[in-house]
Protein backbone atom coordinates (compact mmCIF):
# COMPACT_ATOMS: atom_id res chain seq x y z
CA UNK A 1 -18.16 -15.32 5.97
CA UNK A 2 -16.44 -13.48 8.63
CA UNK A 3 -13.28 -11.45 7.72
CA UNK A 4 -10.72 -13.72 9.15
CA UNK A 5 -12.50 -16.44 7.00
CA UNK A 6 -11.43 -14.51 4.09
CA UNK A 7 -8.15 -13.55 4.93
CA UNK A 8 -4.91 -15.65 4.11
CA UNK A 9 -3.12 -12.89 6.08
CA UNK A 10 -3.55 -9.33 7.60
CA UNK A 11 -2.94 -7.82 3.88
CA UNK A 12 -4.55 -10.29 1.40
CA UNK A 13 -8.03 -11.35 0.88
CA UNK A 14 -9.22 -14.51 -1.24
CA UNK A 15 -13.16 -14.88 -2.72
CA UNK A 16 -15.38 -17.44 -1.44
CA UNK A 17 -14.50 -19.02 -5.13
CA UNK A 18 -11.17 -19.32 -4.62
CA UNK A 19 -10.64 -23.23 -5.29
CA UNK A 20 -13.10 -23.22 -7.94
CA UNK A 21 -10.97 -20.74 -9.67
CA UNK A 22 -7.26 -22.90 -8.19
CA UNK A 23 -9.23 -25.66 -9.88
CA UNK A 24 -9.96 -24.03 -13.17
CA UNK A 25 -6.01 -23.13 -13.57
CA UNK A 26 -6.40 -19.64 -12.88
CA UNK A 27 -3.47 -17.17 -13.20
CA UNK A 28 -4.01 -14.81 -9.93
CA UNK A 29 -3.12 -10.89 -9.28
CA UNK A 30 -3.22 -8.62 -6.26
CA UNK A 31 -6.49 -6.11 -6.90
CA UNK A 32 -7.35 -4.01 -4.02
CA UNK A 33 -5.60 -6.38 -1.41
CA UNK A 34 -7.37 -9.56 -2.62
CA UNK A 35 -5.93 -12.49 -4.92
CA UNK A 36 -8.46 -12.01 -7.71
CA UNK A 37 -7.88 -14.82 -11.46
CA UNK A 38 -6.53 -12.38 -13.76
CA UNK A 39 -7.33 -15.06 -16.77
CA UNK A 40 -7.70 -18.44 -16.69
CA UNK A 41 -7.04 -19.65 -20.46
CA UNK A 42 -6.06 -16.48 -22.19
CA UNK A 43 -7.03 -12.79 -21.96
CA UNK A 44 -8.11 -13.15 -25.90
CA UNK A 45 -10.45 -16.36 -25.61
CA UNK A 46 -11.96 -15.16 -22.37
CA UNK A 47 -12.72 -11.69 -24.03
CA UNK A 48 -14.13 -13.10 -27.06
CA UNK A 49 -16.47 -15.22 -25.11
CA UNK A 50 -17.84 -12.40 -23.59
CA UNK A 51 -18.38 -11.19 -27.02
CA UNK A 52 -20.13 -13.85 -28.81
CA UNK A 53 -21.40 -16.36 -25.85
CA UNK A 54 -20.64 -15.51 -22.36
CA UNK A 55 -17.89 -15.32 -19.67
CA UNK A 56 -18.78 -16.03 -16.16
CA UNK A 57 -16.57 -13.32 -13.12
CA UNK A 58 -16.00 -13.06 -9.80
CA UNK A 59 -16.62 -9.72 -7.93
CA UNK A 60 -16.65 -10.94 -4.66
CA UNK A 61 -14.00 -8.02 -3.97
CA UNK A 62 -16.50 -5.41 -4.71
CA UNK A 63 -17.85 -3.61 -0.97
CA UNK A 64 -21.28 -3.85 -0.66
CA UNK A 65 -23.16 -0.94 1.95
CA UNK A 66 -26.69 -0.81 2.97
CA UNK A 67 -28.95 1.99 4.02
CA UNK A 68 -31.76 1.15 6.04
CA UNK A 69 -34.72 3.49 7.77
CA UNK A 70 -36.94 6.04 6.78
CA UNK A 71 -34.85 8.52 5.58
CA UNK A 72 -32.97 6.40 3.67
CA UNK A 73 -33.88 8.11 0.46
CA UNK A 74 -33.21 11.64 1.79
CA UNK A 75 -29.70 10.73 3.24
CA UNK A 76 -28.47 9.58 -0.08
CA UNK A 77 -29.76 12.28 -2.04
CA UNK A 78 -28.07 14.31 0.51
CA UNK A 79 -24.51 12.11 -0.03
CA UNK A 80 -24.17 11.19 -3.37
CA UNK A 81 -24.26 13.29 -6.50
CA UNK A 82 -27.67 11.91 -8.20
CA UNK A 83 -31.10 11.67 -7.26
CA UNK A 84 -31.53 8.45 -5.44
CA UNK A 85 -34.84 9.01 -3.82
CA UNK A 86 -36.29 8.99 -7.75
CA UNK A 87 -35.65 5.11 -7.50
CA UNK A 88 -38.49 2.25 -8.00
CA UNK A 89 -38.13 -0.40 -5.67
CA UNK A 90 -36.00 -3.04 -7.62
CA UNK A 91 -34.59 -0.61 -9.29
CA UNK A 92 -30.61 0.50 -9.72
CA UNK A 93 -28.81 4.13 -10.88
CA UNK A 94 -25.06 4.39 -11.14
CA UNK A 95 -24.06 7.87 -9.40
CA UNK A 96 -21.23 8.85 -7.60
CA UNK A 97 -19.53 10.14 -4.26
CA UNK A 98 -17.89 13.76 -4.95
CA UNK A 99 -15.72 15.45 -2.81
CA UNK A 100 -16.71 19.04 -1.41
CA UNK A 101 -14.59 20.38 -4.11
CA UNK A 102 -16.44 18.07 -6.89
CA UNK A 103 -13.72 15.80 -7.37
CA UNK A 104 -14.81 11.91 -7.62
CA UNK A 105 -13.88 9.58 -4.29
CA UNK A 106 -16.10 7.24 -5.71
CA UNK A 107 -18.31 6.25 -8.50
CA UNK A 108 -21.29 3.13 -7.61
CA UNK A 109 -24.22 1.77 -8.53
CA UNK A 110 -27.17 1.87 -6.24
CA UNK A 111 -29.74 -0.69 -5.61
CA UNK A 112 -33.17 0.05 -3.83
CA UNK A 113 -33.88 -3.01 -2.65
CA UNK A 114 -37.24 -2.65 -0.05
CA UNK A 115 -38.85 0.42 0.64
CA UNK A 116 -36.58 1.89 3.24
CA UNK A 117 -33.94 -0.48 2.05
CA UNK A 118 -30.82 0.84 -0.30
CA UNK A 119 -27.52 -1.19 -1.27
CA UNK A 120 -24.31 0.99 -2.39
CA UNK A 121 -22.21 -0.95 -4.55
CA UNK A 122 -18.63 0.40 -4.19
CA UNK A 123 -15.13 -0.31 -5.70
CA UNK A 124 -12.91 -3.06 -3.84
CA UNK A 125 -10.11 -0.04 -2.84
CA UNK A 126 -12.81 2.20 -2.17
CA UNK A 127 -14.95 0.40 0.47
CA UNK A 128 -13.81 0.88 3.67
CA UNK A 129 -13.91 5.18 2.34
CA UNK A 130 -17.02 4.88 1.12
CA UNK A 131 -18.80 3.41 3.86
CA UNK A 132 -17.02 5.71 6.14
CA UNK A 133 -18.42 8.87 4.20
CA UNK A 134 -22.05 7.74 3.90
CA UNK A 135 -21.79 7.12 8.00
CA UNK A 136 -20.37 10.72 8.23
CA UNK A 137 -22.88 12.34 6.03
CA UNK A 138 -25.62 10.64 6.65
CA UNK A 139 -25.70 11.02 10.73
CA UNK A 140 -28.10 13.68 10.88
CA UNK A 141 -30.96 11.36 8.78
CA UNK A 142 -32.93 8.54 10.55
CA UNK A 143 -30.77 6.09 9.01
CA UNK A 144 -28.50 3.40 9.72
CA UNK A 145 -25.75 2.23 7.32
CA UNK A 146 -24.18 -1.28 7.59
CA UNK A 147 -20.94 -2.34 5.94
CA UNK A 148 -22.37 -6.21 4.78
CA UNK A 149 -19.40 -7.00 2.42
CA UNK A 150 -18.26 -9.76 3.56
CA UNK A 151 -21.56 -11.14 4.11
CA UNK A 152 -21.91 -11.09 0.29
CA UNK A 153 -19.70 -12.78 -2.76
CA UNK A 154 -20.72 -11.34 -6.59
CA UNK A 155 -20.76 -13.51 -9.56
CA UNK A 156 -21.61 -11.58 -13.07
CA UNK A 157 -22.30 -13.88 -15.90
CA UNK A 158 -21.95 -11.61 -19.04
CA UNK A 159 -22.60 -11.91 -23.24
CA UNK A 160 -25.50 -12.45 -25.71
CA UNK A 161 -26.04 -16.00 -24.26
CA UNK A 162 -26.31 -14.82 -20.64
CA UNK A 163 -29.90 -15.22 -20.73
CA UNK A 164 -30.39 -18.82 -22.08
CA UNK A 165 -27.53 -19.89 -19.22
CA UNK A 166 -29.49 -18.41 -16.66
CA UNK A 167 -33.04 -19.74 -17.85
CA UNK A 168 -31.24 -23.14 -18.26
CA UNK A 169 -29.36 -23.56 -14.72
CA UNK A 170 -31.53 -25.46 -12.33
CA UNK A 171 -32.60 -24.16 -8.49
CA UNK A 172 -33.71 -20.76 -9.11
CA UNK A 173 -37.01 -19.82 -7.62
CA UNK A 174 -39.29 -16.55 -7.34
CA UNK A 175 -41.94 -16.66 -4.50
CA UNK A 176 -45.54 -16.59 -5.59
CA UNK A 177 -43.70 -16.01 -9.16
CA UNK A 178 -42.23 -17.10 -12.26
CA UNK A 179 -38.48 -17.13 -12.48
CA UNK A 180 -38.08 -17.34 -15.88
CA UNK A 181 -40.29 -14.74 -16.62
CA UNK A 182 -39.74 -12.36 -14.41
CA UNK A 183 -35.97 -12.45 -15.12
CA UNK A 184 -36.26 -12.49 -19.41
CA UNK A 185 -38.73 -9.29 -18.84
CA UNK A 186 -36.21 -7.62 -16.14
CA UNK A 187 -34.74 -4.39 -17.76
CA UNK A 188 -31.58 -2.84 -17.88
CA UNK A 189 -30.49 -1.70 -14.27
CA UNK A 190 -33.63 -3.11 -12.62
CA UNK A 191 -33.32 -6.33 -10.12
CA UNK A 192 -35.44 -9.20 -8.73
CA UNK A 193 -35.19 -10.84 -5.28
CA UNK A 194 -35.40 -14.42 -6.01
CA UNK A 195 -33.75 -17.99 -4.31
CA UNK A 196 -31.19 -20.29 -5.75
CA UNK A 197 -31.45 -23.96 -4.28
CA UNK A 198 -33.30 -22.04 -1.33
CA UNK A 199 -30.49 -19.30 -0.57
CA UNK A 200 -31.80 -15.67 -1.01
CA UNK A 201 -29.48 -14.26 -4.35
CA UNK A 202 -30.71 -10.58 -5.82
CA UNK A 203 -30.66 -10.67 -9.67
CA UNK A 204 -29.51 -7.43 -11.52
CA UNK A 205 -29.53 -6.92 -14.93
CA UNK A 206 -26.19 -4.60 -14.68
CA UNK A 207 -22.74 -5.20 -15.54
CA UNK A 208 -19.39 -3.76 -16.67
CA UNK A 209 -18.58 -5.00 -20.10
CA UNK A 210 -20.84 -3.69 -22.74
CA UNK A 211 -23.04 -6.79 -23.18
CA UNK A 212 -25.83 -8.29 -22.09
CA UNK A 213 -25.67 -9.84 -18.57
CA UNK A 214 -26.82 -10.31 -15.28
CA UNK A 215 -24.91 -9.74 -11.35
CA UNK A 216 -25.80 -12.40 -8.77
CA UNK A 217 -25.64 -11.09 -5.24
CA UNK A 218 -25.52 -14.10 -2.83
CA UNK A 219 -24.06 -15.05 0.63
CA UNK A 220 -20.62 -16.44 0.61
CA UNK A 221 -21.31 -19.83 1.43
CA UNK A 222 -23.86 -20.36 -1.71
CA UNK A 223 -21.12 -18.95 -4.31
CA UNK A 224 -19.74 -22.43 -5.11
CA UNK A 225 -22.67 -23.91 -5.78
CA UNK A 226 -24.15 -21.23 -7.69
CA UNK A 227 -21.06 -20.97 -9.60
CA UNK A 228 -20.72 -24.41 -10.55
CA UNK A 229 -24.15 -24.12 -11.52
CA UNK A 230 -23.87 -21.74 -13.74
CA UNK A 231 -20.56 -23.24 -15.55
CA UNK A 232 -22.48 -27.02 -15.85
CA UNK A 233 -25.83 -25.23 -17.30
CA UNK A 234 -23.40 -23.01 -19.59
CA UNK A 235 -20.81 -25.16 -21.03
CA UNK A 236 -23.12 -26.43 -24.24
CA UNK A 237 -23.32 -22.35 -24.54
CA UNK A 238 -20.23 -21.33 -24.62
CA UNK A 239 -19.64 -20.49 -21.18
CA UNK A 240 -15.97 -19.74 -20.07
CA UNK A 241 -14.87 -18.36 -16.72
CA UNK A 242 -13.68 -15.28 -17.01
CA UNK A 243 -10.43 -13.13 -15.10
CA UNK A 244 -9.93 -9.14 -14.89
CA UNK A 245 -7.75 -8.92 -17.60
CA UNK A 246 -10.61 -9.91 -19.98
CA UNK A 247 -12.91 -7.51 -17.95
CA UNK A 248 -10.53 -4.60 -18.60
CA UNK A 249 -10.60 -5.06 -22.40
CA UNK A 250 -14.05 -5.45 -22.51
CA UNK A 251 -14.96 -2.03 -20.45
CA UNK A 252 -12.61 -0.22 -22.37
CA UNK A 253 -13.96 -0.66 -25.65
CA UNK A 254 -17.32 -0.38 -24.31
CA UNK A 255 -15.89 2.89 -23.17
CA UNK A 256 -16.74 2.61 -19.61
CA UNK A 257 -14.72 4.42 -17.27
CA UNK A 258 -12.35 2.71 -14.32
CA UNK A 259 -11.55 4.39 -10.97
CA UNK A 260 -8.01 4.99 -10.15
CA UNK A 261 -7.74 5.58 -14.46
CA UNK A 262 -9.96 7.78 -15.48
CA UNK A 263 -12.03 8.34 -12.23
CA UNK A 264 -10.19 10.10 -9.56
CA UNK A 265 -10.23 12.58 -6.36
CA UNK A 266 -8.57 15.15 -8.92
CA UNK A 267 -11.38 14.49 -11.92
CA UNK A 268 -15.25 16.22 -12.05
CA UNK A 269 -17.46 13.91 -13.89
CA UNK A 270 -17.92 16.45 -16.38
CA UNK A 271 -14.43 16.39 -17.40
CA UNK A 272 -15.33 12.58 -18.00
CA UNK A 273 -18.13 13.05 -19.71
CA UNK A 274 -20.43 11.99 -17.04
CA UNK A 275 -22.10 15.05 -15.92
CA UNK A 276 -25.18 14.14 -16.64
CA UNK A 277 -24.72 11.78 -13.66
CA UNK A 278 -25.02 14.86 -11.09
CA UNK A 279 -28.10 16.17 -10.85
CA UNK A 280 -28.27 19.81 -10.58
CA UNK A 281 -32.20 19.91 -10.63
CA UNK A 282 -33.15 17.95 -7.27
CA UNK A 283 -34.30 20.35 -4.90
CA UNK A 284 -31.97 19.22 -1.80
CA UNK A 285 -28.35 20.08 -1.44
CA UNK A 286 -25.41 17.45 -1.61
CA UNK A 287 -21.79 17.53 -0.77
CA UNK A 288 -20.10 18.77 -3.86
CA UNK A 289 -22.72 20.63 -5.51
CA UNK A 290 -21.23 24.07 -5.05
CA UNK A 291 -18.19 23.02 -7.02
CA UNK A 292 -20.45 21.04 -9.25
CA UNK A 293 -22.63 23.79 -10.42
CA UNK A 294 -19.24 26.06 -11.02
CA UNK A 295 -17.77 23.12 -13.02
CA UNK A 296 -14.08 22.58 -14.00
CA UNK A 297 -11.53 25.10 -14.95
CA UNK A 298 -12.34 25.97 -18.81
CA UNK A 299 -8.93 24.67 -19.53
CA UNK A 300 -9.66 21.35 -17.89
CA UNK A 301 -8.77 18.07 -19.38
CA UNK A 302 -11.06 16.10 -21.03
CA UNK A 303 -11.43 12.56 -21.35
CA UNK A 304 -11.85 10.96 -25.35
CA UNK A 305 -11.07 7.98 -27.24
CA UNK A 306 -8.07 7.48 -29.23
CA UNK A 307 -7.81 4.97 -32.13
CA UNK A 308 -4.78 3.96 -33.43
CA UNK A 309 -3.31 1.80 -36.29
CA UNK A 310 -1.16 -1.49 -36.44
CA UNK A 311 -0.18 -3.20 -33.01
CA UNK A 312 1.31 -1.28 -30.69
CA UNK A 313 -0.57 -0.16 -28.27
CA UNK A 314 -0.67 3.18 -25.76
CA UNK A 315 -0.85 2.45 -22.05
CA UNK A 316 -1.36 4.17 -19.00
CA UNK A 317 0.36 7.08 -18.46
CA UNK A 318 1.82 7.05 -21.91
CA UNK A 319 2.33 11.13 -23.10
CA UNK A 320 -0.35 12.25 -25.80
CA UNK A 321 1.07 14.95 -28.39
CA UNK A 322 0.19 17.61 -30.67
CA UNK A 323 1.60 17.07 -34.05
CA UNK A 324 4.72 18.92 -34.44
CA UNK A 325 5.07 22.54 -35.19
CA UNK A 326 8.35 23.33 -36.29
CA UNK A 327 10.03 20.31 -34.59
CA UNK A 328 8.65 20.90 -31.48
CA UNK A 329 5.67 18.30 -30.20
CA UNK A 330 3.63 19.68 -27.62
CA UNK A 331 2.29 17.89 -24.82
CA UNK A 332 -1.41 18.26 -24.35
CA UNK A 333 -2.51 14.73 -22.02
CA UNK A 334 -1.48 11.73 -21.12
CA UNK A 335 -3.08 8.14 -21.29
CA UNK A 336 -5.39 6.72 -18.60
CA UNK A 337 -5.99 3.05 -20.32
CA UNK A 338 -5.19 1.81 -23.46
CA UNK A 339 -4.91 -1.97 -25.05
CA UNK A 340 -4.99 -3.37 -28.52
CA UNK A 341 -8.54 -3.86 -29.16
CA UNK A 342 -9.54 -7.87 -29.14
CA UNK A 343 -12.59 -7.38 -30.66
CA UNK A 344 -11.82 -4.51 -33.27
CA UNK A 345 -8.03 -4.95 -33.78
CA UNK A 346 -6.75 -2.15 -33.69
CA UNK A 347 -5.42 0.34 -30.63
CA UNK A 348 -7.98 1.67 -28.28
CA UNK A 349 -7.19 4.50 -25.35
CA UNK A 350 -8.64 6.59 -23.34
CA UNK A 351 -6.68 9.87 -22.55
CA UNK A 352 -7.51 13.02 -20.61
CA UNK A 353 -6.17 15.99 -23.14
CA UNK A 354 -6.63 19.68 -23.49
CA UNK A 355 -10.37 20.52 -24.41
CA UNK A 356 -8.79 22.61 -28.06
CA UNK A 357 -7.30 19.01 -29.05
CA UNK A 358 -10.61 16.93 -28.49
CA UNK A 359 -12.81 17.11 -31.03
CA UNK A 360 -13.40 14.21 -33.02
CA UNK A 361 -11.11 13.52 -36.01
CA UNK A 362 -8.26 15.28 -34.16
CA UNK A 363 -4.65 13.71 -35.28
CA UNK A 364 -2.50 13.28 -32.23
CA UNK A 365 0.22 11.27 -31.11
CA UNK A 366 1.49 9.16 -28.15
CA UNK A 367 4.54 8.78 -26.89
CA UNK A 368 4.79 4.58 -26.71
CA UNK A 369 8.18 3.65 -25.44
CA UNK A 370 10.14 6.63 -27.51
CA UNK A 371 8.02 6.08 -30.44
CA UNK A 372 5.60 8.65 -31.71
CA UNK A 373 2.64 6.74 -33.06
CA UNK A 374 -0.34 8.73 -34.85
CA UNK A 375 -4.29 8.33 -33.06
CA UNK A 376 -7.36 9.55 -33.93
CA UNK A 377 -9.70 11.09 -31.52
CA UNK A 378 -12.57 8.96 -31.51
CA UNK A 379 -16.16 8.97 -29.78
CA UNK A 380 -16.68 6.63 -27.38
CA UNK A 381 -17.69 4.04 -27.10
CA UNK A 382 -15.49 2.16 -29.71
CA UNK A 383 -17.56 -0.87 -29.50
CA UNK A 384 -21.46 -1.09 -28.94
CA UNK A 385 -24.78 -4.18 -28.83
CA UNK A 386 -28.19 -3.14 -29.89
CA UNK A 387 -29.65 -2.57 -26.16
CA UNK A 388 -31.72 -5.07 -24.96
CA UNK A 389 -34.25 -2.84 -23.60
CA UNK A 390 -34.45 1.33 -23.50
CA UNK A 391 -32.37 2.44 -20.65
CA UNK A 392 -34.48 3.01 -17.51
CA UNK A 393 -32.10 4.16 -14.75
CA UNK A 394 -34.54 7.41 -13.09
């Protein structure tokens, strides 16, 4: 689909799935400069159909880069902040794009997907950034890179019953293979190539809300059908379409970080507890590792959970307090996301505070609308599934 295909005007973008979602009543939003369904029944039912069957997104808005030639491998070990040349074919690793000064412009997940062959899955408002930095840093490597995202929508269908739907929805096809198979033995962050009703779609088992699932990569003009699909094969499931709101909930309890929250230009992965994510042992150099092996400031903020009581719940950007020491509450971090938990029922947040205040069992408070209401520093993740499979991400 060419971009003035999926354009309703220079500033807005609409998904190939567009008037499937007009048609399922979908309540829209503006995300990244695309009209993306925000919920199309309620945020509650959606989320709790993710919990306990499935819930079926669209992603189309996500940018999509590839890599391609022989030092493919080296570039992006040379770019990003982990050690992409470690990857199987088929296989993904979430990593990130630092700044020279170790902050985070991006964080992705990337897909090795032939042997010279890498796709970098970026953030909707990061794309055009990211695709310009991996042409920037990787021009001295035998490498071309290739902006393909509108050449490809993203549907994720996502819960404990994501499986069965995908076993049960007619017109997938492996090559030489067994589809269902190949797909029920496919670990966490590992893909397959295979073909729905003849159109090439990659497979992932990867997603973004703490369950089971699996994210079909496709060409625009097979979306509908594959999306229709997948809702006919899932209904006697359980199967709901599913809008962002839903998605937010469900990352947040599963603890999972979101850029422009609490990933940021400002923010070192190891103030979010993701330092693990840059590799400090592969023998090349990458932009950002400098600042990466000095770290933060020992003062830093540091991202944790808070859990709250009753209904009222903290919000981005909402102050987070010390108790009060002779009247006077101190202010020690501030909110990044926050809801009342669906699936727990209580308030959930995430917060960047001072490193003395976040052990924990630490009592703090936040500031919601004038109110001081008491929360717990908790570990993340609030909410957690028996893995299907152990982790295998290089």
């Amino acid at each position: 689909m060419s971009s003035q295909d999926s354009q309703t005007n220079a500033t807005e973008r609409t998904s190939p799935l567009h008037d499937a979602h007009t048609a399922a009543g979908a309540s829209f939003t503006d995300f990244a400069g695309w009209q993306m369904p925000v919920r199309y029944s309620s945020d509650l039912a959606e989320h709790h159909a993710v919990r306990t069957a499935a819930g079926l997104f669209d992603l189309s808005h996500m940018g999509e880069i590839v890599l391609l030639g022989p030092e493919a491998a080296q570039a992006l070990d040379y770019a990003l902040a982990g050690k992409l040349s470690s990857l199987a074919l088929d296989q993904a690793k979430y990593s990130m794009l630092l700044s020279r000064s170790g902050g985070i412009l991006d964080d992705l997940v990337v897909y090795r997907t032939g042997d010279d062959r890498y796709m970098v899955v970026a953030n909707a408002s990061n794309r055009e950034a990211v695709a310009e930095e991996l042409r920037d840093r990787t021009a001295p490597f035998d490498v071309e890179v290739y902006d393909e995202s509108d050449d490809i929508a993203l549907i994720a269908v996502q819960g404990p019953a994501s499986l069965s739907i995908l076993l049960a929805t007619p017109g997938f096809h492996i090559e030489g293979d067994d589809f269902a198979q190949r797909v029920t033995e496919l670990k966490y962050y590992w893909s397959v190539p295979a073909e729905f009703e003849t159109h090439p779609v990659l497979v992932a088992r990867t997603g973004y809300t703490g369950e089971d699932g699996f994210e079909l990569y496709t060409a625009p003009d097979n979306a509908r059908a594959l999306w229709d699909a997948l809702m006919e094969a899932g209904a006697a499931q359980g199967l709901v379409p599913a809008g962002l709101a839903s998605r937010d909930t469900l990352r947040l309890e599963a603890g999972m970080p979101l850029y422009g929250h609490e990933l940021g230009r400002d923010t070192m992965p190891a103030q979010a507890g993701l330092g693990r994510v840059v590799n400090l042992a592969k023998d090349s150099d990458f932009v950002g590792r400098a600042a990466s092996e000095e770290g933060p400031d020992a003062e830093a903020r540091v991202l944790v959970g808070l859990m709250g009581h009753g209904k009222r719940a903290a919000r981005a950007g909402y102050p987070v307090l010390a108790p009060a020491v002779d009247g006077a509450a101190e202010a020690v971090g501030v909110v990044t996301s926050g809801a009342l938990s669906p699936t727990i029922g209580v308030p959930i947040a995430m917060a960047y505070v001072s490193p003395r205040f976040a052990r924990p069992g630490t009592e703090l408070h936040v500031d919601v609308r004038g109110t001081t209401l008491p929360f717990t520093v908790t570990a993340l993740p609030f909410y957690s599934r028996k893995p299907i499979s152990p982790r295998k991400d290089g």
